[in-house]
N, C-alpha and C. Protein backbone atom coordinates (compact mmCIF):
# COMPACT_ATOMS: atom_id res chain seq x y z
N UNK A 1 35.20 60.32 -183.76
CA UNK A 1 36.20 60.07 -182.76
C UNK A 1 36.78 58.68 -182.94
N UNK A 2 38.34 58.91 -182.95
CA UNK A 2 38.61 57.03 -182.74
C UNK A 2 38.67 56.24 -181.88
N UNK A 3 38.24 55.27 -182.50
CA UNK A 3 38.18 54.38 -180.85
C UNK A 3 39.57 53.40 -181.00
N UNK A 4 39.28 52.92 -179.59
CA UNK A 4 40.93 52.21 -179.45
C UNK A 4 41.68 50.70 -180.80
N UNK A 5 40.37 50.67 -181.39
CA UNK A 5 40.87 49.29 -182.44
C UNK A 5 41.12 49.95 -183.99
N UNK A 6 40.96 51.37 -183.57
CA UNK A 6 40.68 52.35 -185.48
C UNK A 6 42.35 52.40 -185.31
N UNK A 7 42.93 52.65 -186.55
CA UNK A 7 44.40 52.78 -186.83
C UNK A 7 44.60 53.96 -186.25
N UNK A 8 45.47 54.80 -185.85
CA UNK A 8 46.14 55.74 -185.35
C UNK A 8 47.32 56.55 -185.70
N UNK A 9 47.46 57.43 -186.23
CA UNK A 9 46.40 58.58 -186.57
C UNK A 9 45.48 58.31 -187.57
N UNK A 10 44.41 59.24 -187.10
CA UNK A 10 43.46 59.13 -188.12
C UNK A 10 43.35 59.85 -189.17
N UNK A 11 43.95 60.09 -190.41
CA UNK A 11 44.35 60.95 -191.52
C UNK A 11 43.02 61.28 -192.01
N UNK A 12 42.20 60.71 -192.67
CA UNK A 12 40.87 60.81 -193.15
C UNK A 12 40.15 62.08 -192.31
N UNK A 13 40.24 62.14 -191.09
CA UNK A 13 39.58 63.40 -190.36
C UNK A 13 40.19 64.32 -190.55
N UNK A 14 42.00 64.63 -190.93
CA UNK A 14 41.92 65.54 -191.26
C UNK A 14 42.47 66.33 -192.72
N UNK A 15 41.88 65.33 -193.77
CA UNK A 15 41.45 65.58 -195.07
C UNK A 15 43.08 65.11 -196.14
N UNK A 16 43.58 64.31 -194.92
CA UNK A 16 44.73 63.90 -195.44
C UNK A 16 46.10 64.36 -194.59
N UNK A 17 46.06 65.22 -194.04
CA UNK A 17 47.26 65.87 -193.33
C UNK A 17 46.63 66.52 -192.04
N UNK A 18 47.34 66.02 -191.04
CA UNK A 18 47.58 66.37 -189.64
C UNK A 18 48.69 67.14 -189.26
N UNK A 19 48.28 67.63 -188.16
CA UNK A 19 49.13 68.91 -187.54
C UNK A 19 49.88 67.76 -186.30
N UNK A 20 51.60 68.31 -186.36
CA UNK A 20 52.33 67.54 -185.88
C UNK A 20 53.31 68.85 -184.95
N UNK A 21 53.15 68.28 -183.91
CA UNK A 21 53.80 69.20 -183.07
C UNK A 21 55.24 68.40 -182.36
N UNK A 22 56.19 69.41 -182.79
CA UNK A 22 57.33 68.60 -181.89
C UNK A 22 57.88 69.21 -181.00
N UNK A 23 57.97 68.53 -180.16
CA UNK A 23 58.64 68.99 -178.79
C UNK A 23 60.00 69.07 -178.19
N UNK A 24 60.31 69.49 -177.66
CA UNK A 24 61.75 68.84 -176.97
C UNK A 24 61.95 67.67 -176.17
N UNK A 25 62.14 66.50 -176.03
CA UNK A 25 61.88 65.74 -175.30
C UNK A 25 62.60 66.04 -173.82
N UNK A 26 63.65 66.88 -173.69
CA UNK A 26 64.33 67.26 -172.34
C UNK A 26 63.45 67.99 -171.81
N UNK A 27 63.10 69.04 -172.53
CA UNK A 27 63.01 70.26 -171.42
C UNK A 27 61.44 70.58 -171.72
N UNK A 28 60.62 70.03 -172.56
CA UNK A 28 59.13 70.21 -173.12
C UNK A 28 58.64 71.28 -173.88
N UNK A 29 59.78 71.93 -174.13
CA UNK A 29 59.74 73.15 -174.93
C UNK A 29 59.06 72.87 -176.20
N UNK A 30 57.95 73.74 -176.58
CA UNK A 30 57.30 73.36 -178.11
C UNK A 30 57.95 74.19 -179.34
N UNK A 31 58.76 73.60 -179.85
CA UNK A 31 59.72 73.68 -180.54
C UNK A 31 58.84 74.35 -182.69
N UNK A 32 57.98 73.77 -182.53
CA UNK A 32 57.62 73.83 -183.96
C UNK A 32 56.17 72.91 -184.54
N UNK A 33 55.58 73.49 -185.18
CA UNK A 33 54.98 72.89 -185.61
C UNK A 33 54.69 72.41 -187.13
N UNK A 34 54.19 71.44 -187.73
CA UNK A 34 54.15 71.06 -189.30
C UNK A 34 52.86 70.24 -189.61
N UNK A 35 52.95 69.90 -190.48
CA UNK A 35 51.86 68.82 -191.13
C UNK A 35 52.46 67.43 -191.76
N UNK A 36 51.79 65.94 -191.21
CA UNK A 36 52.28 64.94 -191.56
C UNK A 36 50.93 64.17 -192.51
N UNK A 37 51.28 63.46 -193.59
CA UNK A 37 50.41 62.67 -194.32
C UNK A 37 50.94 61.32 -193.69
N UNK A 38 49.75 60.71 -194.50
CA UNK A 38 50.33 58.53 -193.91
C UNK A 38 51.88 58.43 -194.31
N UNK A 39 51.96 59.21 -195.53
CA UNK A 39 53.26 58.48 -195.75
C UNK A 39 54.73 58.96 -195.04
N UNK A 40 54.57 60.93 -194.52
CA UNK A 40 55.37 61.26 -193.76
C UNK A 40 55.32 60.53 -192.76
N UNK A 41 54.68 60.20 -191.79
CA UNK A 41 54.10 59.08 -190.87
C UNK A 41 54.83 58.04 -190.36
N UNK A 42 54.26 57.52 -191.50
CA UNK A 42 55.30 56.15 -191.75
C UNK A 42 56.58 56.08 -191.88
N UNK A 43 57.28 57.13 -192.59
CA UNK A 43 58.37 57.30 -192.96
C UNK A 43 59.11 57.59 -191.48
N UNK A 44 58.83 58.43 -190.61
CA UNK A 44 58.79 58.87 -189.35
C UNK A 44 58.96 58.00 -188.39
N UNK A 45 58.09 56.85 -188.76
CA UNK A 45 58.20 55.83 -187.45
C UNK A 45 59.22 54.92 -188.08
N UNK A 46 59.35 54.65 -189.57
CA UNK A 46 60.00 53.91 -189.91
C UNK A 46 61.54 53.84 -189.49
N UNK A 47 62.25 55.33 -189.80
CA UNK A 47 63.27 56.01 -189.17
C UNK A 47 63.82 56.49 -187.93
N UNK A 48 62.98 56.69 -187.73
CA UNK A 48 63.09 57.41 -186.35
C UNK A 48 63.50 58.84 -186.44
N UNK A 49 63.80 59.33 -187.55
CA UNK A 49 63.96 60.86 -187.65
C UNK A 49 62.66 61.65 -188.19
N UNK A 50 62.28 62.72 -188.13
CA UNK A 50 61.31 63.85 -188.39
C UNK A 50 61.27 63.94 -189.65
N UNK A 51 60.07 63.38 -190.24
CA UNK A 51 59.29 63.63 -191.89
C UNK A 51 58.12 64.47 -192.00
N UNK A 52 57.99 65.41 -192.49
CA UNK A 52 56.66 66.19 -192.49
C UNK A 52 56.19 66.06 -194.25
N UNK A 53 55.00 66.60 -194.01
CA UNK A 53 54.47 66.73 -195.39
C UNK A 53 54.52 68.13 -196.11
N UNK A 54 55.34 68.53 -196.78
CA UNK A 54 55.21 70.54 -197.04
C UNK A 54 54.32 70.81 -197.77
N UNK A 55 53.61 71.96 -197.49
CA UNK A 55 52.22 72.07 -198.14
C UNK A 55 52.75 73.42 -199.06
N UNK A 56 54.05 73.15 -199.09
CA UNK A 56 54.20 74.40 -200.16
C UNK A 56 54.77 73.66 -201.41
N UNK A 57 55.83 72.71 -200.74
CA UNK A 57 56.67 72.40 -201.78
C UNK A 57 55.80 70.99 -202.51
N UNK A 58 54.56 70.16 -201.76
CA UNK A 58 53.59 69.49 -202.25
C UNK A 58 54.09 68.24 -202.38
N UNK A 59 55.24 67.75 -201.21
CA UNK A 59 55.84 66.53 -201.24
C UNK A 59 56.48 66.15 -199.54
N UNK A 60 57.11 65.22 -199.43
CA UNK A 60 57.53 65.27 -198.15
C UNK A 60 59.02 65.79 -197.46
N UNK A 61 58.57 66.26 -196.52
CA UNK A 61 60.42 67.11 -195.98
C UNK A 61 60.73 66.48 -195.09
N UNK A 62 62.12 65.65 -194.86
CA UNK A 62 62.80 65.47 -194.25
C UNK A 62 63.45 66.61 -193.55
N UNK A 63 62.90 66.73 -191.91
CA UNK A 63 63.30 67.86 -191.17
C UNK A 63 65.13 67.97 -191.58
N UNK A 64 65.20 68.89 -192.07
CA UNK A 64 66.87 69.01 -191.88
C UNK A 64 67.19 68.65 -193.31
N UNK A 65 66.76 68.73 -194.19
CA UNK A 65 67.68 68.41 -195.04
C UNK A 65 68.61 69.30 -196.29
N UNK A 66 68.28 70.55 -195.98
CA UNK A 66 68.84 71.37 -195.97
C UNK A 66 69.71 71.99 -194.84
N UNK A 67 69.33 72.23 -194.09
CA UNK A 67 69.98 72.31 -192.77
C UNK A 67 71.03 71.75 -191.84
N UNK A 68 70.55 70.85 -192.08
CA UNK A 68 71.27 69.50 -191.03
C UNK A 68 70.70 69.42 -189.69
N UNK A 69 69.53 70.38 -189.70
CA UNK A 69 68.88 70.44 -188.34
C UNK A 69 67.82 69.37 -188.20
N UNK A 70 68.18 68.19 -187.74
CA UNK A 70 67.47 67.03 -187.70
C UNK A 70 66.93 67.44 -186.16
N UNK A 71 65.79 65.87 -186.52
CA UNK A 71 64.72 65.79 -184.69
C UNK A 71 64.77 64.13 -184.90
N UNK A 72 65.27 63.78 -184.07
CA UNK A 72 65.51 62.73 -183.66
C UNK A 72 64.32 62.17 -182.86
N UNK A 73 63.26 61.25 -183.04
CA UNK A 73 62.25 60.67 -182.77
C UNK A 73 62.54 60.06 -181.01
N UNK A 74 61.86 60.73 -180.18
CA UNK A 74 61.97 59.68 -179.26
C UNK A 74 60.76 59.49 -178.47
N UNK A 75 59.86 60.04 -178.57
CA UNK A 75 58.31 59.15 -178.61
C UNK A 75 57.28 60.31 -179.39
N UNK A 76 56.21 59.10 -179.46
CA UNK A 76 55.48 59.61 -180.79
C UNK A 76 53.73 59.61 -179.79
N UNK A 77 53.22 60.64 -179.59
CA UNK A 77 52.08 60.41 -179.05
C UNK A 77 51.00 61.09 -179.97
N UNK A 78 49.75 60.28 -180.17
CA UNK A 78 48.52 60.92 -180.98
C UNK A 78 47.25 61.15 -179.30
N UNK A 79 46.84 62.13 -180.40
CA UNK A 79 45.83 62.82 -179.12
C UNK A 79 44.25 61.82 -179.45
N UNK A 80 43.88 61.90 -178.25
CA UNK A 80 42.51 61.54 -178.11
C UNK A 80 41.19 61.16 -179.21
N UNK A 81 41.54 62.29 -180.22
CA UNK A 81 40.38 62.08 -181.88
C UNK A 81 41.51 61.35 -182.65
N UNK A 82 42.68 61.17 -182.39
CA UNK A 82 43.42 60.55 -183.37
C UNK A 82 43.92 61.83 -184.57
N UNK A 83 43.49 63.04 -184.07
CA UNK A 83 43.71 63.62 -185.39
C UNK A 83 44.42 64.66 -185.11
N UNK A 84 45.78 64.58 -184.20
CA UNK A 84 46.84 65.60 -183.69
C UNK A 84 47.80 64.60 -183.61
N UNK A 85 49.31 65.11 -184.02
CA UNK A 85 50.79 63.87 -183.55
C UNK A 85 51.35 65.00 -183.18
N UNK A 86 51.95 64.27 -181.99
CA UNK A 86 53.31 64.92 -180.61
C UNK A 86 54.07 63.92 -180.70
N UNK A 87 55.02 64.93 -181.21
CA UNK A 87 56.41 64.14 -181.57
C UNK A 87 57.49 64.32 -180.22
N UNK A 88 58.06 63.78 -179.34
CA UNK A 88 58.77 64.59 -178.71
C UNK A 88 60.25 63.83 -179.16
N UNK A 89 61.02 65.11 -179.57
CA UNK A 89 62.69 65.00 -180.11
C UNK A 89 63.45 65.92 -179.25
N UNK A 90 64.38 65.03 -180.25
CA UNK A 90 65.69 65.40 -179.82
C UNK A 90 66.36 66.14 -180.74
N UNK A 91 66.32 67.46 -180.76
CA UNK A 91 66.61 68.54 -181.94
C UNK A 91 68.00 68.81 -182.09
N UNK A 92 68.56 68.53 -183.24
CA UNK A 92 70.06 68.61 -183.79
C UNK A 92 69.79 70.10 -183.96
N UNK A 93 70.80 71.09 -183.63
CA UNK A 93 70.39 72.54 -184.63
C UNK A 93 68.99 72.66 -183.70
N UNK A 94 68.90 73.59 -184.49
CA UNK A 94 67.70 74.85 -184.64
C UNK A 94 66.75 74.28 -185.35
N UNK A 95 65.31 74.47 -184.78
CA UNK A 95 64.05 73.70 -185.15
C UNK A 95 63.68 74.94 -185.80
N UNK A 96 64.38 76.21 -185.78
CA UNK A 96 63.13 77.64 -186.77
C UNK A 96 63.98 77.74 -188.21
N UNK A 97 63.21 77.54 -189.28
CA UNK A 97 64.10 78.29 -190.15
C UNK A 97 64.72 79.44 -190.10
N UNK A 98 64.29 80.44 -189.00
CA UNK A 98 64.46 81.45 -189.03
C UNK A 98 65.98 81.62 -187.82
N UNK A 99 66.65 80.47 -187.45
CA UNK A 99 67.42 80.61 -186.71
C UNK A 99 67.45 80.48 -185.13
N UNK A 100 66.24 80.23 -184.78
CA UNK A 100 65.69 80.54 -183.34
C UNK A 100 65.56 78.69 -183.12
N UNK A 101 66.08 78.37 -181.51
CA UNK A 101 65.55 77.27 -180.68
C UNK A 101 64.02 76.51 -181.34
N UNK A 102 63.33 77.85 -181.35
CA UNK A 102 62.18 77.46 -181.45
C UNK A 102 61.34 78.49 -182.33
N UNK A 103 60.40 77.68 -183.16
CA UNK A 103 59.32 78.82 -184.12
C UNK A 103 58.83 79.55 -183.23
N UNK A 104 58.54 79.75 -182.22
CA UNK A 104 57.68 80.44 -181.28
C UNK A 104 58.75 81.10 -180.06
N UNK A 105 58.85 82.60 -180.74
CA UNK A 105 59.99 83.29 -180.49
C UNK A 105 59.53 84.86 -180.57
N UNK A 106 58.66 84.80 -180.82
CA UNK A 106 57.81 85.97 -180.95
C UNK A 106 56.60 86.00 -179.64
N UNK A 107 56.43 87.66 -178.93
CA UNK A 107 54.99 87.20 -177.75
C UNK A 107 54.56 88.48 -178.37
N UNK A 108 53.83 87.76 -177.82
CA UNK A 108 52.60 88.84 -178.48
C UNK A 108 52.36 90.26 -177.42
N UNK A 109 52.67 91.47 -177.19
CA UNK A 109 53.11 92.21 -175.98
C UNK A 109 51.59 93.15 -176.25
N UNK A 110 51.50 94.11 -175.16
CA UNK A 110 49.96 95.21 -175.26
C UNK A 110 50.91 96.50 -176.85
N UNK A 111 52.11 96.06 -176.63
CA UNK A 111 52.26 97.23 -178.00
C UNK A 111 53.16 96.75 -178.97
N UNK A 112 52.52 94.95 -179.16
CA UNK A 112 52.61 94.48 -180.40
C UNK A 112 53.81 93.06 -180.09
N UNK A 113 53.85 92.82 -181.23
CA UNK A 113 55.03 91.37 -181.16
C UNK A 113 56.37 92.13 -180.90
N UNK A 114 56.83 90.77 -180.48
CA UNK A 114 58.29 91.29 -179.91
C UNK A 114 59.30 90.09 -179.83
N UNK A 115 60.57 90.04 -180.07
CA UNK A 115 60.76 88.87 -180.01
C UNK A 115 61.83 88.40 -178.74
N UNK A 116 61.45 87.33 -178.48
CA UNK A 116 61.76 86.93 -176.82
C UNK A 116 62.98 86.03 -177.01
N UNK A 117 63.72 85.68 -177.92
CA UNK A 117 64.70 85.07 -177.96
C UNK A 117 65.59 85.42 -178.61
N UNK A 118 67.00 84.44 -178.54
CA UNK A 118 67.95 84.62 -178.95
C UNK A 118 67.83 83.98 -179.99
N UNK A 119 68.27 84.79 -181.57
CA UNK A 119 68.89 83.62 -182.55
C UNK A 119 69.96 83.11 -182.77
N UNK A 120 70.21 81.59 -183.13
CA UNK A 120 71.06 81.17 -182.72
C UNK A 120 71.87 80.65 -183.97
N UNK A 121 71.49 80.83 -185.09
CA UNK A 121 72.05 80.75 -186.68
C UNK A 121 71.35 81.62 -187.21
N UNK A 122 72.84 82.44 -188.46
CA UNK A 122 72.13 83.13 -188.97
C UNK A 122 72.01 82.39 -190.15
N UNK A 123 70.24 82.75 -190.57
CA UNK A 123 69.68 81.36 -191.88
C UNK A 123 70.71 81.27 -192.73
N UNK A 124 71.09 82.38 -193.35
CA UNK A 124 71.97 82.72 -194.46
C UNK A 124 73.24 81.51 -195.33
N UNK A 125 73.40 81.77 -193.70
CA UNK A 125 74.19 80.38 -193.02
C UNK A 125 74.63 78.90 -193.59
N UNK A 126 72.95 78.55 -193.31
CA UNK A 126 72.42 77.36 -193.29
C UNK A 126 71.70 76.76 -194.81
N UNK A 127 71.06 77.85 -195.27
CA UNK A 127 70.02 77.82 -196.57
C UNK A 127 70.14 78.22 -197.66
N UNK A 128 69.85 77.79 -198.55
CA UNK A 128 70.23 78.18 -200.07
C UNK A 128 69.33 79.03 -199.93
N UNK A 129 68.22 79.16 -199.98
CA UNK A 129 67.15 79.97 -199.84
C UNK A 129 66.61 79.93 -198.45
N UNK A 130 66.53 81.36 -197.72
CA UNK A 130 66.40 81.62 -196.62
C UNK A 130 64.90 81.17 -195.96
N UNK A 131 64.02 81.09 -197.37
CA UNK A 131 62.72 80.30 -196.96
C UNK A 131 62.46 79.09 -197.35
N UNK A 132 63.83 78.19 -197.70
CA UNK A 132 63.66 76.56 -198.03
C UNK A 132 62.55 75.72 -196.85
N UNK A 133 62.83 76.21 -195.43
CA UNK A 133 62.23 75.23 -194.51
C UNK A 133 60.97 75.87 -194.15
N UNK A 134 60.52 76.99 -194.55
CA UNK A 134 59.52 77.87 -194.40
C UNK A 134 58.41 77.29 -194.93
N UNK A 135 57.89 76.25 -194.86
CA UNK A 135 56.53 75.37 -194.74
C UNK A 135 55.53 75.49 -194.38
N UNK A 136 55.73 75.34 -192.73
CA UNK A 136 54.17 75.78 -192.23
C UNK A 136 54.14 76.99 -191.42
């Protein structure tokens, strides 16, 4: 557990990359989630815009850069072990690759998933490849 004088986040606990959740900062809506290393991190606070680490593409993503669907940093909170970041932004565009407000657009119903929202770009649109932002 970290204590209040250990650096923040604590990367080492979680083997290099932490789970980064961003939010809406208006309305608290949980918009998406990703994975950040020290250096997405840094890059993150440095800017003030949304850097994740892609565990596909094995380097760091600048939210939006295919897209133009940026998250605009406007506070940065780590949880209690140090080993969770809550980002809460300000989302340019669409936070889903898939076109939706939000990754979490799907409920889970008694006769299966279903999806509860509106999409609001079609990817096609937006992406050279419809699974460029398709990360985590």
């Amino acid at each position: 557990m970290a204590s209040s004088n250990e650096s923040l986040p604590c990367f080492d606990a979680g083997g290099g990359l932490l789970p980064a959740i961003a939010q809406d900062a208006d309305s608290g809506e949980v918009l998406m989630l990703a994975y950040m290393n020290a250096e997405s991190f840094a890059e993150t606070v440095r800017t003030g815009q949304a850097v994740y680490f892609s565990r596909s593409r094995g380097r760091l993503w600048r939210k939006g850069e295919e897209s133009g669907h940026t998250q605009e940093i406007k506070q940065i909170l780590i949880d209690c072990d140090g080993d969770t970041i809550l980002l809460k932004v300000k989302q340019r565009g669409v936070a889903c690759h898939e076109g939706y407000k939000s990754c979490f657009f799907r409920e889970l119903s008694p006769t299966g998933p279903r999806i509860v929202a509106e999409r609001l770009v079609d990817p096609a649109d937006v992406y050279e490849s419809t699974t460029e932002e398709n990360d985590e």
